[in-house]
N, C-alpha and C. Protein backbone atom coordinates (compact mmCIF):
# COMPACT_ATOMS: atom_id res chain seq x y z
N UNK A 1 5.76 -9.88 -4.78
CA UNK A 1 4.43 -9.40 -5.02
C UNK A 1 3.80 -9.00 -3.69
N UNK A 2 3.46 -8.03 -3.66
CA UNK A 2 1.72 -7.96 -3.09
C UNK A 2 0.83 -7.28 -2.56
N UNK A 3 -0.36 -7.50 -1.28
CA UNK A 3 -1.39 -7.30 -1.48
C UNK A 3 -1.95 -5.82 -0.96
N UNK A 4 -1.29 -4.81 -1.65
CA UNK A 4 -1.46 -3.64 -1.09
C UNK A 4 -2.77 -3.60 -1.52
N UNK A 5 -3.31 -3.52 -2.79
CA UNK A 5 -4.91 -3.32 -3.09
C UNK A 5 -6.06 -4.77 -2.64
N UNK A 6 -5.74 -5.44 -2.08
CA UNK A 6 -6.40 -6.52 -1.50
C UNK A 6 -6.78 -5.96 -0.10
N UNK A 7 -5.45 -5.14 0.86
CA UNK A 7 -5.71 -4.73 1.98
C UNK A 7 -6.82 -3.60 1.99
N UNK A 8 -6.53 -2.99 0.89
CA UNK A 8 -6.62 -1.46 0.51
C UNK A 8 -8.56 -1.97 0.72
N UNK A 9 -9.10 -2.79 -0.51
CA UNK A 9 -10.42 -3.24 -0.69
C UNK A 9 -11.03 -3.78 0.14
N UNK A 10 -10.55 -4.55 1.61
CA UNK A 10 -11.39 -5.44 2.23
C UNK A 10 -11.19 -4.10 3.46
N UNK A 11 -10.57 -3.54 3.80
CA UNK A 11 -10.24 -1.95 4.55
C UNK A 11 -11.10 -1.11 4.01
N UNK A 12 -11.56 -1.01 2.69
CA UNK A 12 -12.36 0.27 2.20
C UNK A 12 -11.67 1.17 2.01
N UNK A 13 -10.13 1.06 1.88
CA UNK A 13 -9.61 2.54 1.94
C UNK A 13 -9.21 3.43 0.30
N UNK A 14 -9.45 4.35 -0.12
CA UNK A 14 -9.20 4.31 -1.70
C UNK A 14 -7.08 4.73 -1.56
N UNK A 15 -6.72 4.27 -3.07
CA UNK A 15 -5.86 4.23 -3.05
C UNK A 15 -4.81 5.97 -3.03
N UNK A 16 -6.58 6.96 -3.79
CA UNK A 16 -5.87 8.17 -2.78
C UNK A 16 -5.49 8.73 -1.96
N UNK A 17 -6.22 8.11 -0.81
CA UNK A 17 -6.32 8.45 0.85
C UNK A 17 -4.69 7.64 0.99
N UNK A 18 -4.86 6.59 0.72
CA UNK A 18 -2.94 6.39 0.71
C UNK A 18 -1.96 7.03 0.13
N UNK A 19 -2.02 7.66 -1.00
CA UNK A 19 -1.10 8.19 -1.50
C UNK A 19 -0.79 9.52 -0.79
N UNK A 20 -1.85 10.53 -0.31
CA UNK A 20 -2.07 11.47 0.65
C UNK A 20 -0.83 10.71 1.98
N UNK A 21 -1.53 9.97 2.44
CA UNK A 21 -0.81 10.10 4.13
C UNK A 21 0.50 9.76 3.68
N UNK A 22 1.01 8.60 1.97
CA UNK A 22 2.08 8.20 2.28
C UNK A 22 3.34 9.45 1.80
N UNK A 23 2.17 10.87 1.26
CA UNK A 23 3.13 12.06 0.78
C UNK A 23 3.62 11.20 -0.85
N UNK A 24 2.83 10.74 -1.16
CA UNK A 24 3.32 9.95 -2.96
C UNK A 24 1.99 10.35 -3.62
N UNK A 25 3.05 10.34 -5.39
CA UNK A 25 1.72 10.54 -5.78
C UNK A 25 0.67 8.83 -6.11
N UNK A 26 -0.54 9.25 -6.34
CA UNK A 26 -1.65 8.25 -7.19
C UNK A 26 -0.52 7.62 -8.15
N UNK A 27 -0.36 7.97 -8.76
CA UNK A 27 0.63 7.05 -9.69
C UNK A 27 1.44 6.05 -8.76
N UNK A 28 2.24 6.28 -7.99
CA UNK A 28 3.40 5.18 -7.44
C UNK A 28 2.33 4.35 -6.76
N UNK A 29 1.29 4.76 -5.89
CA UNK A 29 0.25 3.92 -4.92
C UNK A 29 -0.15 2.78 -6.35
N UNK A 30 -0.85 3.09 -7.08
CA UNK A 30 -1.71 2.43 -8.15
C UNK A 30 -0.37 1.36 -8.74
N UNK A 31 0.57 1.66 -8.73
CA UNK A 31 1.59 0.69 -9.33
C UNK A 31 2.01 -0.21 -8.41
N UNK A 32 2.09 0.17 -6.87
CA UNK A 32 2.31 -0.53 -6.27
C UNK A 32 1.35 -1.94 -6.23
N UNK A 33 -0.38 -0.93 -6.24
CA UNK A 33 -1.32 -1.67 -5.64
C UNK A 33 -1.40 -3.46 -7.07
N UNK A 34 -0.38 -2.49 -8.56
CA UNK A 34 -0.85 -3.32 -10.17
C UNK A 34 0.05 -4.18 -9.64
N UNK A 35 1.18 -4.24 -8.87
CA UNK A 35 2.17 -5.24 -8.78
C UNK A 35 3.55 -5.08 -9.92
N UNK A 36 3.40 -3.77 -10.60
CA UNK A 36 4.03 -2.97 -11.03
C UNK A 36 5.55 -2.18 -10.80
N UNK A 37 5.31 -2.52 -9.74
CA UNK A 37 6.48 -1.77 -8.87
C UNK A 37 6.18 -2.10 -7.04
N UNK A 38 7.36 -2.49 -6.66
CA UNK A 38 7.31 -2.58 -5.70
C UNK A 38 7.56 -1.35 -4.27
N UNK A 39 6.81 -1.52 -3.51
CA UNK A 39 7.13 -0.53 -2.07
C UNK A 39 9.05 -0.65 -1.49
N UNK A 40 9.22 0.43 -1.36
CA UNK A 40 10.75 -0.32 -0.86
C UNK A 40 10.56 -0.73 0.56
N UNK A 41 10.74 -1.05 1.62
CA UNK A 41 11.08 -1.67 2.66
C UNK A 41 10.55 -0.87 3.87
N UNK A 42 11.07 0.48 3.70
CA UNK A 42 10.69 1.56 4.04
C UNK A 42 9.58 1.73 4.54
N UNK A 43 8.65 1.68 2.78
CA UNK A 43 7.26 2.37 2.68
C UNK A 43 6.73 1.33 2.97
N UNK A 44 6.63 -0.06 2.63
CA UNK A 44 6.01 -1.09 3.22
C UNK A 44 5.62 -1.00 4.41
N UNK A 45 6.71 -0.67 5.46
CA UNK A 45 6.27 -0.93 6.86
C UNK A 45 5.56 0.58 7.00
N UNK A 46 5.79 1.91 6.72
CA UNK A 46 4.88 2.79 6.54
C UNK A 46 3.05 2.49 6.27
N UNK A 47 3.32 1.34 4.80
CA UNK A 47 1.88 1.20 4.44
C UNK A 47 1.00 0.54 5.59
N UNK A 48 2.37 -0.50 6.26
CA UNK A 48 1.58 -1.24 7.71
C UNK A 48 1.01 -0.75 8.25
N UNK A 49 1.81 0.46 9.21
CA UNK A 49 1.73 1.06 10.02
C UNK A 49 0.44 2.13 9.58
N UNK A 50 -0.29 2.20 8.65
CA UNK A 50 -1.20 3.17 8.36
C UNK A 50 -2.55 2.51 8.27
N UNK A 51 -2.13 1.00 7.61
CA UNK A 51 -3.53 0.25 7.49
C UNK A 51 -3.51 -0.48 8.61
N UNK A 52 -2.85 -0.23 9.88
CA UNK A 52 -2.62 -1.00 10.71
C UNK A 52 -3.01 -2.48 10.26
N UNK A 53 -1.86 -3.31 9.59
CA UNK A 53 -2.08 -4.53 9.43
C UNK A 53 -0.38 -4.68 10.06
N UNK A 54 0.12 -6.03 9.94
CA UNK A 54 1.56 -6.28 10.11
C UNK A 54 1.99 -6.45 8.42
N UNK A 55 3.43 -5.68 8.46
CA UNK A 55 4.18 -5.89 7.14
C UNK A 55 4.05 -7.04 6.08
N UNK A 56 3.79 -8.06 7.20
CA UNK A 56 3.64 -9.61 6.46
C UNK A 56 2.10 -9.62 5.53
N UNK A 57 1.48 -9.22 6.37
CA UNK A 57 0.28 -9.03 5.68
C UNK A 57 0.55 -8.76 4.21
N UNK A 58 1.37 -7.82 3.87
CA UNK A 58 0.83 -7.23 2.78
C UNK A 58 1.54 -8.12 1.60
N UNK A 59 2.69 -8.76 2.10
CA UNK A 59 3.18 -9.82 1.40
C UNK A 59 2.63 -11.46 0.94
N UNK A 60 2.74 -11.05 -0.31
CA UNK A 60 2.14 -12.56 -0.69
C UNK A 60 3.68 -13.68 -0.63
């Protein structure tokens, strides 16, 4: 699991402005953010690297 829309909300950032920089659509962001589907490994450290948090962060 985890806290991509937790980061996303206490950041202010909407989950379009992510789907934009991560080149995905609203759909995969929003599933990620439902716990729906997971980021692969990849995009995780991508999502880091954008919300500047560390990878761990986003893991529950």
């Amino acid at each position: 699991m985890n806290r991509i829309k937790e980061v996303l909300k206490e950041k202010g950032i909407s989950q379009t402005w992510l789907a934009l920089k991560l080149d995905k659509s609203y759909n995969t962001i929003n599933e990620y953010s439902r716990n729906v589907r997971q980021p692969s490994i990849e995009d995780l450290y991508r999502i880091a690297n954008i919300l500047n948090v560390n990878a761990k962060d986003l893991l529950k």
